[in-house]
N, C-alpha and C. Protein backbone atom coordinates (compact mmCIF):
# COMPACT_ATOMS: atom_id res chain seq x y z
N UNK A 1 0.81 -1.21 0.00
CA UNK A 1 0.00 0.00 0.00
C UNK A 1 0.85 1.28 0.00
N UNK A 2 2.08 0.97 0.56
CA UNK A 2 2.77 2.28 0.49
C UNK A 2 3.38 2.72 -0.87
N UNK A 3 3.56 1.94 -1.57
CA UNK A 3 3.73 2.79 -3.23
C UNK A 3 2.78 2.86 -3.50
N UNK A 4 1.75 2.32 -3.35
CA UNK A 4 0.54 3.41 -4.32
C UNK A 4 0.13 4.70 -3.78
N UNK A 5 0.20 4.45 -2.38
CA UNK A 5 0.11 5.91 -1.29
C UNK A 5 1.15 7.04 -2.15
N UNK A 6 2.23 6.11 -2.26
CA UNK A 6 3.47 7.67 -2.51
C UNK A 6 3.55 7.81 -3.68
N UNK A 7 2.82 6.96 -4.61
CA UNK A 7 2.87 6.79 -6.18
C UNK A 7 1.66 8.05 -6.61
N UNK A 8 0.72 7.72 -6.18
CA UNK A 8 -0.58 8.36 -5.94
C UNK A 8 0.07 10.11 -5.24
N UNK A 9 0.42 10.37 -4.07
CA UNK A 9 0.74 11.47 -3.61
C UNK A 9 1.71 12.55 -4.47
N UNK A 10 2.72 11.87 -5.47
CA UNK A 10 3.33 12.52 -6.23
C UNK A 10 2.72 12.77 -7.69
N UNK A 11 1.85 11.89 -8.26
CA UNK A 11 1.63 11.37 -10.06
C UNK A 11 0.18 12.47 -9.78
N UNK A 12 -0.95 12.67 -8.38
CA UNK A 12 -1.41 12.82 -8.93
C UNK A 12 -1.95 13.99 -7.77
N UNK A 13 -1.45 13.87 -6.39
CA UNK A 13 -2.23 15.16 -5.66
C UNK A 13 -1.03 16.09 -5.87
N UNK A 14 0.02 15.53 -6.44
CA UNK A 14 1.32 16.90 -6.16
C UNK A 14 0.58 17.58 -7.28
N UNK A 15 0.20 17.80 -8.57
CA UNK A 15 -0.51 18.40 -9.44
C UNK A 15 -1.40 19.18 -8.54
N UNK A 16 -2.40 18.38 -8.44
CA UNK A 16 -3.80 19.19 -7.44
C UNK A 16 -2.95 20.00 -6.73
N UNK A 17 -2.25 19.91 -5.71
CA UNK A 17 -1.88 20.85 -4.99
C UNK A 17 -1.09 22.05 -5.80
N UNK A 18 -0.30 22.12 -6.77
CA UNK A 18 -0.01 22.86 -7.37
C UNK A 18 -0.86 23.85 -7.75
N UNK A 19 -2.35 23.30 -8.72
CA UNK A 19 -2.99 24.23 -9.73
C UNK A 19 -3.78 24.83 -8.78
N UNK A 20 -4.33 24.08 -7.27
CA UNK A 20 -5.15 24.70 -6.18
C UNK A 20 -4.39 25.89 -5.68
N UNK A 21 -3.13 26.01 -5.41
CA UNK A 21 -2.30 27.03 -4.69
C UNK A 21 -2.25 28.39 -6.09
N UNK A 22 -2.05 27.94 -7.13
CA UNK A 22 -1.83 29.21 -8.50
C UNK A 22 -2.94 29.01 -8.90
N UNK A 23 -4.20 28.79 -8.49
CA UNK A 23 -5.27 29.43 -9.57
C UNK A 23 -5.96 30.63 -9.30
N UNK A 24 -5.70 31.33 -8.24
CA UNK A 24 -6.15 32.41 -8.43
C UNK A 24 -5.54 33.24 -9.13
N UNK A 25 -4.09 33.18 -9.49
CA UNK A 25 -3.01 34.14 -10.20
C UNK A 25 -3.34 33.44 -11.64
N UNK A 26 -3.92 31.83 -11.40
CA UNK A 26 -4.27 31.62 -13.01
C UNK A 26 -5.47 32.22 -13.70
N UNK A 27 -6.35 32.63 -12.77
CA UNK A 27 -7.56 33.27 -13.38
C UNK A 27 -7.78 34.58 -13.43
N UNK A 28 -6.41 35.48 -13.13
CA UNK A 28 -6.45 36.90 -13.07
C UNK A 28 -5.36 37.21 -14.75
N UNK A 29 -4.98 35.90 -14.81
CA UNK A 29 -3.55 35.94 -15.46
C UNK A 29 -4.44 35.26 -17.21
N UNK A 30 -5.24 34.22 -16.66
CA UNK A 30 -5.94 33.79 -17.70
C UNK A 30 -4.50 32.98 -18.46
N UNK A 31 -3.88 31.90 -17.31
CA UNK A 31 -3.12 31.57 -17.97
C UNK A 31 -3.05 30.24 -18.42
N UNK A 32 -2.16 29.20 -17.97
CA UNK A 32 -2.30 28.03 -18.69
C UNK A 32 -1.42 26.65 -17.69
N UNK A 33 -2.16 25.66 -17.70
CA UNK A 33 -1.63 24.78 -17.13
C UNK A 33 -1.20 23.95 -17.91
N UNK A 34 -0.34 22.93 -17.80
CA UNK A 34 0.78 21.91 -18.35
C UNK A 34 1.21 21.20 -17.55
N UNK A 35 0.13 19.93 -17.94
CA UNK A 35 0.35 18.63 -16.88
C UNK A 35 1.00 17.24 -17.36
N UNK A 36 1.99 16.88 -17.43
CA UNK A 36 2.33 15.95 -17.69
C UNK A 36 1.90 14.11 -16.62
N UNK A 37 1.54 14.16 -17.75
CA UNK A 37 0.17 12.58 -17.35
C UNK A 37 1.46 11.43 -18.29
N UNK A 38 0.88 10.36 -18.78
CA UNK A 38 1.91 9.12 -19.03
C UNK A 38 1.09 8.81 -20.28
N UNK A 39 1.63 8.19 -21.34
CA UNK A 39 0.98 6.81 -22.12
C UNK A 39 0.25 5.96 -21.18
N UNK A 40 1.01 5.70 -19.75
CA UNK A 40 0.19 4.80 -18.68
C UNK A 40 -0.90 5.48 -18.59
N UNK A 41 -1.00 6.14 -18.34
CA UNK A 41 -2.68 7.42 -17.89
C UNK A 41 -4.01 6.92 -19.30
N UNK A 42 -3.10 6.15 -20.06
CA UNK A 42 -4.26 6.44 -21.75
C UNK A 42 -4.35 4.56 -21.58
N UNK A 43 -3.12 3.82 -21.57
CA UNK A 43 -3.19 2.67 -21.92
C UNK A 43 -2.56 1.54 -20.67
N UNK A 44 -3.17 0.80 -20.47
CA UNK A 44 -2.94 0.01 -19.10
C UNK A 44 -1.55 -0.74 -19.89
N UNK A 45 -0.66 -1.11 -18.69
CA UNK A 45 0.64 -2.38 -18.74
C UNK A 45 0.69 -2.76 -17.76
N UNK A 46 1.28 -4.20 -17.71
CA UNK A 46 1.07 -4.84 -16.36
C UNK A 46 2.40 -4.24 -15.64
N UNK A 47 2.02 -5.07 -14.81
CA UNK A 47 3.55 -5.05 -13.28
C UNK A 47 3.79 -3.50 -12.89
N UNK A 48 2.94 -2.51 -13.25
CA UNK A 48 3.25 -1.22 -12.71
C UNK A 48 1.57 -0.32 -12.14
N UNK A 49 1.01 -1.37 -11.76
CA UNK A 49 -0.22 -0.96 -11.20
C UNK A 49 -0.17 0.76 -10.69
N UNK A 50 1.08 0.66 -9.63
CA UNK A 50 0.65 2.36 -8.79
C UNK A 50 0.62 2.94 -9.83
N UNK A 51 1.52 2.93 -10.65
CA UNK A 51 2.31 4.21 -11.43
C UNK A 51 1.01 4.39 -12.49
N UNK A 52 0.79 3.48 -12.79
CA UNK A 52 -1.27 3.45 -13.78
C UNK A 52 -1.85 4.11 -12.86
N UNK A 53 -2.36 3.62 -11.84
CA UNK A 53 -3.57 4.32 -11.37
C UNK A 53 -3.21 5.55 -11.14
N UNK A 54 -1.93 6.11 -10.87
CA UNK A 54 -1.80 7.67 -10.57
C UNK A 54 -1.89 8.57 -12.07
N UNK A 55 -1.30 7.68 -12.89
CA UNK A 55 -1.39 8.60 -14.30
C UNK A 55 -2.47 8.35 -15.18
N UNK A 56 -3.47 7.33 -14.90
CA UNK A 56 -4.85 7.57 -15.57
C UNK A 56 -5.64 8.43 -14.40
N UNK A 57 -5.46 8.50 -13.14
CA UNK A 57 -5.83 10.20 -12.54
C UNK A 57 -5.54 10.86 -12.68
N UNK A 58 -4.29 11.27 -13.07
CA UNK A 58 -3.58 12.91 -13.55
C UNK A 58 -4.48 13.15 -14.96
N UNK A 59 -4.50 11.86 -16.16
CA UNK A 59 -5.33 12.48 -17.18
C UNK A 59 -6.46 12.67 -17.43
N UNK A 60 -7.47 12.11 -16.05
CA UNK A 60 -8.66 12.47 -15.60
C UNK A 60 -8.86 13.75 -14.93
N UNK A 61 -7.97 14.16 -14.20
CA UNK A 61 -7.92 15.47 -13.61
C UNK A 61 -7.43 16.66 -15.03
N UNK A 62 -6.89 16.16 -15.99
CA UNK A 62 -6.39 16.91 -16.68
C UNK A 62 -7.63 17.05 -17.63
N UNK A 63 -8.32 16.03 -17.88
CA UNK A 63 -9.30 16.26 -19.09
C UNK A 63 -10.86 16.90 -18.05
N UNK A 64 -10.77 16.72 -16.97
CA UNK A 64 -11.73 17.58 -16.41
C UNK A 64 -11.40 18.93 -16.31
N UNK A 65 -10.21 19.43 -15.82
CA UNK A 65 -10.07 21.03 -15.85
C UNK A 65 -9.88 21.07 -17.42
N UNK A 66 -9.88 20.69 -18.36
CA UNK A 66 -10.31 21.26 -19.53
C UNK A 66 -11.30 22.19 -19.51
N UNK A 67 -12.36 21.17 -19.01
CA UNK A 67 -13.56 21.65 -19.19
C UNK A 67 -14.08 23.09 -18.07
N UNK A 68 -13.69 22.59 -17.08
CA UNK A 68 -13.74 23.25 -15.69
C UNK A 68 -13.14 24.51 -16.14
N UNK A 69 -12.09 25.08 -16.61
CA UNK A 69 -11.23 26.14 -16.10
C UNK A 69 -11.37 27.06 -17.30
N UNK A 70 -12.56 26.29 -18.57
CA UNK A 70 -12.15 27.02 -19.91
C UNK A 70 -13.44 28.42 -19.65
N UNK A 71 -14.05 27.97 -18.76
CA UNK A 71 -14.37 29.68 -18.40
C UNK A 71 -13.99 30.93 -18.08
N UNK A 72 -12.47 30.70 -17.45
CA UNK A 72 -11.56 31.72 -17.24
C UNK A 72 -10.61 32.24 -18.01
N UNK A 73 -11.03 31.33 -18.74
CA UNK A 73 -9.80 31.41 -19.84
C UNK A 73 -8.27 30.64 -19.99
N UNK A 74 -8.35 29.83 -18.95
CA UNK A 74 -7.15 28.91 -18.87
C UNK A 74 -7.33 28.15 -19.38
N UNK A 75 -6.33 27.63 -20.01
CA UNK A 75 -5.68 26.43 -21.45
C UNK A 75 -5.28 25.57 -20.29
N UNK A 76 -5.74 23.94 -20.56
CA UNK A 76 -5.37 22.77 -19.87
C UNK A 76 -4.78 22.26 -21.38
N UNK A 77 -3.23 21.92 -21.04
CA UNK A 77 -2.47 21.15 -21.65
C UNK A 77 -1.81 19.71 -21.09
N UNK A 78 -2.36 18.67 -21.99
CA UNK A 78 -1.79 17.61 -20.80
C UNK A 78 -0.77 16.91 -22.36
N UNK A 79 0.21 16.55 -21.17
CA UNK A 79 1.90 16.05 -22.04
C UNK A 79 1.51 14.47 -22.01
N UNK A 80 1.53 13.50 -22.52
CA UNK A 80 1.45 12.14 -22.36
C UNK A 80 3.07 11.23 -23.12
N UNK A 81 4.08 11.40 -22.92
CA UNK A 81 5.17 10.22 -22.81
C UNK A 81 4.77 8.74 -22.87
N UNK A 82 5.32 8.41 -23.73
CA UNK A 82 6.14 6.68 -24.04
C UNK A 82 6.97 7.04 -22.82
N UNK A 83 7.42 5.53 -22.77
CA UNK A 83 8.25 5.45 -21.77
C UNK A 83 10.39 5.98 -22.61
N UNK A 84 10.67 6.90 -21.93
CA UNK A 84 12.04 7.53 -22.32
C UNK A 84 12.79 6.81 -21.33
N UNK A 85 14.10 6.99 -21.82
CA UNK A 85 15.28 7.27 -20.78
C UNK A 85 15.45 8.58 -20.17
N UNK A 86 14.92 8.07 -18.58
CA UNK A 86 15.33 9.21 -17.90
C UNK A 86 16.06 9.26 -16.28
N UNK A 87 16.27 9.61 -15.30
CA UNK A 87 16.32 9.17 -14.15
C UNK A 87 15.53 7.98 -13.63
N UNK A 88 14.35 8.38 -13.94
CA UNK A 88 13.20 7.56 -12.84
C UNK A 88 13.36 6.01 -13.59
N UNK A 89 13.71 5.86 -15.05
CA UNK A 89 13.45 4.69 -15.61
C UNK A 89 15.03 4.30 -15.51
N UNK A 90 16.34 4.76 -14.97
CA UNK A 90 17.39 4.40 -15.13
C UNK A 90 17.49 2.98 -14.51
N UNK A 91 18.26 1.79 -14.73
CA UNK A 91 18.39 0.56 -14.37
C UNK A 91 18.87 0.71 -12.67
N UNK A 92 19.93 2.05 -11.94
CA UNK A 92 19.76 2.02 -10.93
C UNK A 92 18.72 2.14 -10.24
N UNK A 93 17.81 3.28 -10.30
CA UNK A 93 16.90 3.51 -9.76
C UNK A 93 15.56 2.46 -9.47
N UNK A 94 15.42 1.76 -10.67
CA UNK A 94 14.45 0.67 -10.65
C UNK A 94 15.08 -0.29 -9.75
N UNK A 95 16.41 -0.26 -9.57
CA UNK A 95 16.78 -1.66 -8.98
C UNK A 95 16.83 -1.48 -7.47
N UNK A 96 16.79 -0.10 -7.35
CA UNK A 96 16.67 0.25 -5.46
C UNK A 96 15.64 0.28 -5.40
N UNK A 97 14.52 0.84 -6.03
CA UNK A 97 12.93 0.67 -5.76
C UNK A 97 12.57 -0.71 -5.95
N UNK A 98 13.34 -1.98 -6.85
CA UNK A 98 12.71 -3.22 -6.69
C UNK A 98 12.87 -3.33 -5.25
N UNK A 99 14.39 -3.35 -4.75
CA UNK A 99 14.70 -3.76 -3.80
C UNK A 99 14.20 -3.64 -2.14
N UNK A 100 13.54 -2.10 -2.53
CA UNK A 100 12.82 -1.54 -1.57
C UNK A 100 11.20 -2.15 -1.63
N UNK A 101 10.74 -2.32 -2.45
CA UNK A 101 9.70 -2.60 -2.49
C UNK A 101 9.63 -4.45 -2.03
N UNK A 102 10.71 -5.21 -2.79
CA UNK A 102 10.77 -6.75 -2.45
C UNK A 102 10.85 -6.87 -1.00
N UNK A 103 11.36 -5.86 -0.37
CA UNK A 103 11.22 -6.37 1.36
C UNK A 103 10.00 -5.99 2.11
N UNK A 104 8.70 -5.64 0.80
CA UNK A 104 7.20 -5.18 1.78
C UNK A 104 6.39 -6.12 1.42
N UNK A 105 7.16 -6.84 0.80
CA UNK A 105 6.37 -8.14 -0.71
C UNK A 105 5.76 -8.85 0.39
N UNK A 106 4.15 -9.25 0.48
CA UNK A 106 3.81 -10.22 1.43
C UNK A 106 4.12 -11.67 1.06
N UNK A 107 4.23 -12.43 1.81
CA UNK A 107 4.95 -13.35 1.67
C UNK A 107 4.02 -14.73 0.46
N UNK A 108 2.27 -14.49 0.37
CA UNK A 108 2.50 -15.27 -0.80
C UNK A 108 2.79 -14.57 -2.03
N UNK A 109 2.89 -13.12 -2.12
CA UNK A 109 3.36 -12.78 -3.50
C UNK A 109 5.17 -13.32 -3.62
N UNK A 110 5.42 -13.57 -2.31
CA UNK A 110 7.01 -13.97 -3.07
C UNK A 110 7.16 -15.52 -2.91
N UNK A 111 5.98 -16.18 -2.36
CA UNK A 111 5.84 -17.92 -3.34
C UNK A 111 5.27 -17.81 -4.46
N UNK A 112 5.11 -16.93 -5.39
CA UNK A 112 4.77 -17.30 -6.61
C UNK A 112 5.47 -17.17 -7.23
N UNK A 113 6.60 -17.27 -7.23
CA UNK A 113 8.03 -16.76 -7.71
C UNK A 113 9.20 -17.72 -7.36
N UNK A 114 10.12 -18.95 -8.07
CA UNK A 114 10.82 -19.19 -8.02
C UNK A 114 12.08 -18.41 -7.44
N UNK A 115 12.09 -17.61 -7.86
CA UNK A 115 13.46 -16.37 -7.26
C UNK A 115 12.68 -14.80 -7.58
N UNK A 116 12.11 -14.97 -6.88
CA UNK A 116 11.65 -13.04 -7.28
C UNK A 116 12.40 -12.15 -8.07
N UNK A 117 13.42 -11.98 -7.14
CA UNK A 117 14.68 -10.75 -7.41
C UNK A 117 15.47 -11.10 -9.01
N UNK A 118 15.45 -12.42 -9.55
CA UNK A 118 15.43 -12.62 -11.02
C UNK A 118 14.34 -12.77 -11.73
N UNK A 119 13.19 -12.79 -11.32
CA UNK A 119 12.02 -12.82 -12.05
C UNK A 119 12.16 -11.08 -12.44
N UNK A 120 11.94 -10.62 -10.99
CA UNK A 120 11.72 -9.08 -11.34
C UNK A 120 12.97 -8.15 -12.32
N UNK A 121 14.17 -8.90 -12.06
CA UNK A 121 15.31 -8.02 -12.89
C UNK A 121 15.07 -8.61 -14.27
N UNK A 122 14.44 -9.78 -14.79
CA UNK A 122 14.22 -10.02 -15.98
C UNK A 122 13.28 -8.92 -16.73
N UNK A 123 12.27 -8.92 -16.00
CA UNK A 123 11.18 -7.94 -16.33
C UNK A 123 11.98 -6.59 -16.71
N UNK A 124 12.46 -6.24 -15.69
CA UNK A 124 13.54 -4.71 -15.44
C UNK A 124 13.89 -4.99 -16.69
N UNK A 125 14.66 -5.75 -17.70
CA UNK A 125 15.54 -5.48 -18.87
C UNK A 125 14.82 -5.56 -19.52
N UNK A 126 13.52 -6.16 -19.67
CA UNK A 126 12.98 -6.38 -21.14
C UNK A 126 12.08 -4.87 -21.10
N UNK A 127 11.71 -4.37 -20.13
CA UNK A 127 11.03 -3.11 -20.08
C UNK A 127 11.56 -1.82 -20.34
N UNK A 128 12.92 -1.49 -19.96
CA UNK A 128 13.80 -0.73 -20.10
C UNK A 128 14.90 -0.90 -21.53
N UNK A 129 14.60 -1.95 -21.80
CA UNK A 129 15.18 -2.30 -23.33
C UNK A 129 14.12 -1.24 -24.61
N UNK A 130 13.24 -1.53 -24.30
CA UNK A 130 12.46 -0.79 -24.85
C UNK A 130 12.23 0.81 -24.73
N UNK A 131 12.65 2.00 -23.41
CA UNK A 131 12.94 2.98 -23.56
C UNK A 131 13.18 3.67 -24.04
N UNK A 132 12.96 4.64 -24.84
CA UNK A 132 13.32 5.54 -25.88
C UNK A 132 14.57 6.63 -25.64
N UNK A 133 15.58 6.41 -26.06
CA UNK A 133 16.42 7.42 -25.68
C UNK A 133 16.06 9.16 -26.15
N UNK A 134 15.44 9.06 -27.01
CA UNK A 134 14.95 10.27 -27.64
C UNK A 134 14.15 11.12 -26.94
N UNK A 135 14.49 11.66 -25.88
CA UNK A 135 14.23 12.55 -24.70
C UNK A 135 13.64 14.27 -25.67
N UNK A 136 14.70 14.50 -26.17
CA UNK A 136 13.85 15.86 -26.82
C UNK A 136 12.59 15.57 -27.47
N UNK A 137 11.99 14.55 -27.73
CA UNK A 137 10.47 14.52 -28.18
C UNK A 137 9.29 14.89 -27.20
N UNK A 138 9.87 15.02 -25.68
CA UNK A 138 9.33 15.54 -24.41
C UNK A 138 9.46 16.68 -24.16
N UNK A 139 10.88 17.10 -24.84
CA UNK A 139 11.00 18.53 -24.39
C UNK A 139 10.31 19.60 -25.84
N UNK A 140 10.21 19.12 -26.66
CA UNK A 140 9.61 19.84 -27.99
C UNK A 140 8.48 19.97 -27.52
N UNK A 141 7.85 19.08 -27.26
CA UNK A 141 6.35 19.45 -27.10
C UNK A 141 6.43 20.34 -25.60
N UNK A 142 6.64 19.31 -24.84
CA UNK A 142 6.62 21.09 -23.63
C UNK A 142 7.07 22.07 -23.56
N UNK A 143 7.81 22.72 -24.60
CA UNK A 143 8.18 24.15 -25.24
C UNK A 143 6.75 24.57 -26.02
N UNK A 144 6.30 23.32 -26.84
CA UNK A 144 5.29 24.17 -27.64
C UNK A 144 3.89 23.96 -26.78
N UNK A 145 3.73 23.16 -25.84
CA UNK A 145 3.08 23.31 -24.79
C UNK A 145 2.71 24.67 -24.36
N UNK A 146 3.83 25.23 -23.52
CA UNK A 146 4.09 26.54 -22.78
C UNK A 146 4.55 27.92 -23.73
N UNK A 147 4.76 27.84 -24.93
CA UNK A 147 4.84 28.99 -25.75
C UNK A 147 3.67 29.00 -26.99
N UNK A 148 3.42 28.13 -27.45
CA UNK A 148 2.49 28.49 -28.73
C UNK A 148 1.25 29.26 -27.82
N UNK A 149 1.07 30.44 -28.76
CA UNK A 149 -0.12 31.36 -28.86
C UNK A 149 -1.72 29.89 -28.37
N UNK A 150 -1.34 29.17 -29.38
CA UNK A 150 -3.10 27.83 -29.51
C UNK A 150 -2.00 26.79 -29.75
N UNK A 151 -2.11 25.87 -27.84
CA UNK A 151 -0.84 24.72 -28.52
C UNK A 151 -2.34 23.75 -28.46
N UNK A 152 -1.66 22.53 -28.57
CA UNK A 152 -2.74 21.49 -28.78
C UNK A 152 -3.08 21.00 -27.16
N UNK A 153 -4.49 20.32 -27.11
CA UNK A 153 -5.09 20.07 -26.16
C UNK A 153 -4.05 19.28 -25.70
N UNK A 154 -3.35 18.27 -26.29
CA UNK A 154 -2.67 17.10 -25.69
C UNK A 154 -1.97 16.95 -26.44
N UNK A 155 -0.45 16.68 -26.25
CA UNK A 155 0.62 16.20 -27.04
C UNK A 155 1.11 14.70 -26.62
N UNK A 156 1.13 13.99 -27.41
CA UNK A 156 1.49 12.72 -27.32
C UNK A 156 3.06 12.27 -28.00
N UNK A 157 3.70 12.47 -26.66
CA UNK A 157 5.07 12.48 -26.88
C UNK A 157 5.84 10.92 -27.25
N UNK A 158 6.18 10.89 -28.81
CA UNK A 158 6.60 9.30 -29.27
C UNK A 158 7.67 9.40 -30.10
N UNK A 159 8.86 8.17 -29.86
CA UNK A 159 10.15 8.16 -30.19
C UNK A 159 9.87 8.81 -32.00
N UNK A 160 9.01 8.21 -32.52
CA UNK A 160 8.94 8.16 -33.97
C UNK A 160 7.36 8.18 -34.41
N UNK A 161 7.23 8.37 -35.86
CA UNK A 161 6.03 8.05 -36.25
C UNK A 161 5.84 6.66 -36.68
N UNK A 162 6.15 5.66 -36.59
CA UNK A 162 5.95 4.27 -36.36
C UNK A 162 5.69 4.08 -34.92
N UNK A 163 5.92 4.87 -34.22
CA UNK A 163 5.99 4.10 -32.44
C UNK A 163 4.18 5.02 -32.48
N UNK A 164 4.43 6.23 -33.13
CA UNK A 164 2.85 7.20 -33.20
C UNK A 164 1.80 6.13 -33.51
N UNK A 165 1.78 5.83 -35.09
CA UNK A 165 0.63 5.02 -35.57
C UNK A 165 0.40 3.69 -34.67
N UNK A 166 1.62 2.87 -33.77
CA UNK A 166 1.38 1.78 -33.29
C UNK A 166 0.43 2.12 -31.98
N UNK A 167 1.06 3.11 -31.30
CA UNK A 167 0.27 2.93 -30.07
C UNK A 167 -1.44 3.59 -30.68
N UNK A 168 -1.42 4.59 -31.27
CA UNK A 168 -2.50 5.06 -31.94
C UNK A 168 -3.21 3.65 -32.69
N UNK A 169 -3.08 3.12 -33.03
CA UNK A 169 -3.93 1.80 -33.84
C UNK A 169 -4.04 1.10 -32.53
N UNK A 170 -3.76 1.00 -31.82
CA UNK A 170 -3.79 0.04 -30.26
C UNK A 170 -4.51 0.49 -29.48
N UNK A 171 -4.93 2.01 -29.09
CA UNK A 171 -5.87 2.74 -28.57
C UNK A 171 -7.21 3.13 -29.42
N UNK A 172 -7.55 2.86 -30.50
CA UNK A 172 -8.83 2.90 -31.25
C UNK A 172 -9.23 1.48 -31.45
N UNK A 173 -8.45 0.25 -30.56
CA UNK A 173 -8.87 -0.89 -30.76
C UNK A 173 -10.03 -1.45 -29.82
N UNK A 174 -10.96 -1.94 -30.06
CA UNK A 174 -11.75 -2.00 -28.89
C UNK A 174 -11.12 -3.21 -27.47
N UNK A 175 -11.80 -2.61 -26.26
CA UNK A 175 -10.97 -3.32 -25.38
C UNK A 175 -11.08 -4.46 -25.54
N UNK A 176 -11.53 -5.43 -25.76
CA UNK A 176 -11.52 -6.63 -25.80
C UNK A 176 -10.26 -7.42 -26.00
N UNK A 177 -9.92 -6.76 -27.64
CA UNK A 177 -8.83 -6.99 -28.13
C UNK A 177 -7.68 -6.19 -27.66
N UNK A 178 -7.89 -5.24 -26.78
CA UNK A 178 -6.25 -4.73 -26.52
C UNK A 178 -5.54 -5.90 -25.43
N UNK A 179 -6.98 -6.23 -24.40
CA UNK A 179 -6.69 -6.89 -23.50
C UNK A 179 -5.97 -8.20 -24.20
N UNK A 180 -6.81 -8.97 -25.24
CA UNK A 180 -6.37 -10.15 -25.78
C UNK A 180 -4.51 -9.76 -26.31
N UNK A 181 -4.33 -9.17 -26.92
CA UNK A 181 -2.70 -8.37 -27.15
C UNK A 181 -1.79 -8.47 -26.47
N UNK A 182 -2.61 -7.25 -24.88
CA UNK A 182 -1.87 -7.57 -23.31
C UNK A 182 -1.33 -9.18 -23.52
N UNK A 183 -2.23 -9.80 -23.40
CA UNK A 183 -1.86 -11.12 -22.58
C UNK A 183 -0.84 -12.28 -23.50
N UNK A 184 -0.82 -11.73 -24.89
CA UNK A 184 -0.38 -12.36 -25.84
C UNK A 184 1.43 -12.09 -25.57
N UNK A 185 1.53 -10.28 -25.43
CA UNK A 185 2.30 -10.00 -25.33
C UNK A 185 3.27 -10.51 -23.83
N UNK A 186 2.39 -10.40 -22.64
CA UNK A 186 2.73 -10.80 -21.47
C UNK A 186 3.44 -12.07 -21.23
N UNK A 187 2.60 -12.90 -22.37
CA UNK A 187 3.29 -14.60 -22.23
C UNK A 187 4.32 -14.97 -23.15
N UNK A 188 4.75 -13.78 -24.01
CA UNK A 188 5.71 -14.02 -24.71
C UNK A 188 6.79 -13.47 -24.09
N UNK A 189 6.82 -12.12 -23.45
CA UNK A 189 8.22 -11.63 -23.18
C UNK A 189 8.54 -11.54 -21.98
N UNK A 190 7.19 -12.12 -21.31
CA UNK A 190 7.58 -11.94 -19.37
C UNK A 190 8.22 -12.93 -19.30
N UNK A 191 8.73 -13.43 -18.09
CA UNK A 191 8.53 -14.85 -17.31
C UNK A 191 7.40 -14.68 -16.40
N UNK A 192 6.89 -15.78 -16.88
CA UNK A 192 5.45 -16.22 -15.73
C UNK A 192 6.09 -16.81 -14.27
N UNK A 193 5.06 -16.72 -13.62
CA UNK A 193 5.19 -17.03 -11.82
C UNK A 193 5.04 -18.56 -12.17
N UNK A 194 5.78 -18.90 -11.28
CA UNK A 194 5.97 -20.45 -11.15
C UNK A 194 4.38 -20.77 -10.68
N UNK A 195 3.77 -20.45 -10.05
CA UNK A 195 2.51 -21.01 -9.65
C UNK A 195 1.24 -20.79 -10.64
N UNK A 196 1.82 -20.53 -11.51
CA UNK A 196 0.61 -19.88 -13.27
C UNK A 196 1.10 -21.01 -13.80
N UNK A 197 0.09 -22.07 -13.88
CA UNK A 197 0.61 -23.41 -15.19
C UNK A 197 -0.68 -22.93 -16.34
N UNK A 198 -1.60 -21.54 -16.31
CA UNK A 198 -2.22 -21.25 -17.44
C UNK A 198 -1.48 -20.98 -18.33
């Protein structure tokens, strides 16, 4: 419970508390917010539950003050990221937060697991293999975020336009089939828990 507590307290009330403390200077100012929410916030992946539920609330909070704030005249801009190379996704950092987190693990989540700590560092590489080093595709758009005169409601920040059309054809798919995908994908590149003979 405590990463979703602190997952949750940073992804999605540190925002709230932000736009609650500047909106009165935002509605005298008629200015503009810029919230950076996730690809997680739009499209579920497994094994990172907190970090989902906080960033499909940031883009719920973000697509409600759309609506909410466009009486004052404030622009809600929400940033949505692929997963980049950055600090938070660096191989150290994941590997002190596994580590921190494997010692709150109740004890049947760590019998379903032959060796946890290699189950989970397997996961760690095949997830982070995939990272986009292409970091200025985050920072372009949150320049044109925070300077264009009319930026766009939402920028959907992606390594390439192949990585664009894929996740875009994957999100107009109906759920049924994204879920069927999920699981296709899950049993091909995870390792499964020793106690899953599905």
């Amino acid at each position: 419970m405590d990463d979703i507590k602190y997952t949750l307290d940073v992804n999605t009330l540190g925002p709230i508390r932000m736009i609650k403390e500047f909106l009165p200077l935002l509605k005298k100012s008629k200015g503009r917010i810029v919230n950076v929410t996730s690809l997680a916030g739009v499209i579920t992946f497994p094994f990172i539950t907190p970090y989902t539920i906080s960033k499909y609330a940031a883009v719920g909070l973000a697509e409600s003050l759309k609506q909410e704030l466009d009486v004052w005249g404030i622009k809600v801009v929400s940033i949505e990221p692929e997963l980049f190379q950055t600090g938070m996704s660096s191989s150290e950092n994941v590997d002190r937060e596994l580590g921190t987190s494997y010692k709150k693990f109740e004890k049947s989540l760590k019998d379903d697991y032959e060796d946890p700590i290699k189950y989970f560092t397997k996961l760690k590489q095949i997830v982070l293999y995939f990272a986009s080093p292409k970091v200025s595709a985050v920072v372009d758009d949150l320049e044109s975020a925070v300077s264009l005169a009319y930026p766009d409601n939402t920028y959907k920040c992606r390594r390439n336009g192949f990585a664009r059309f894929i996740v875009f054809c994957f999100e107009v798919l109906p759920r049924t089939w994204q879920l069927n995908i999920s699981k296709v994908i899950v049993r091909v590149l995870f390792p499964m828990p020793v106690k899953s003979e599905r």
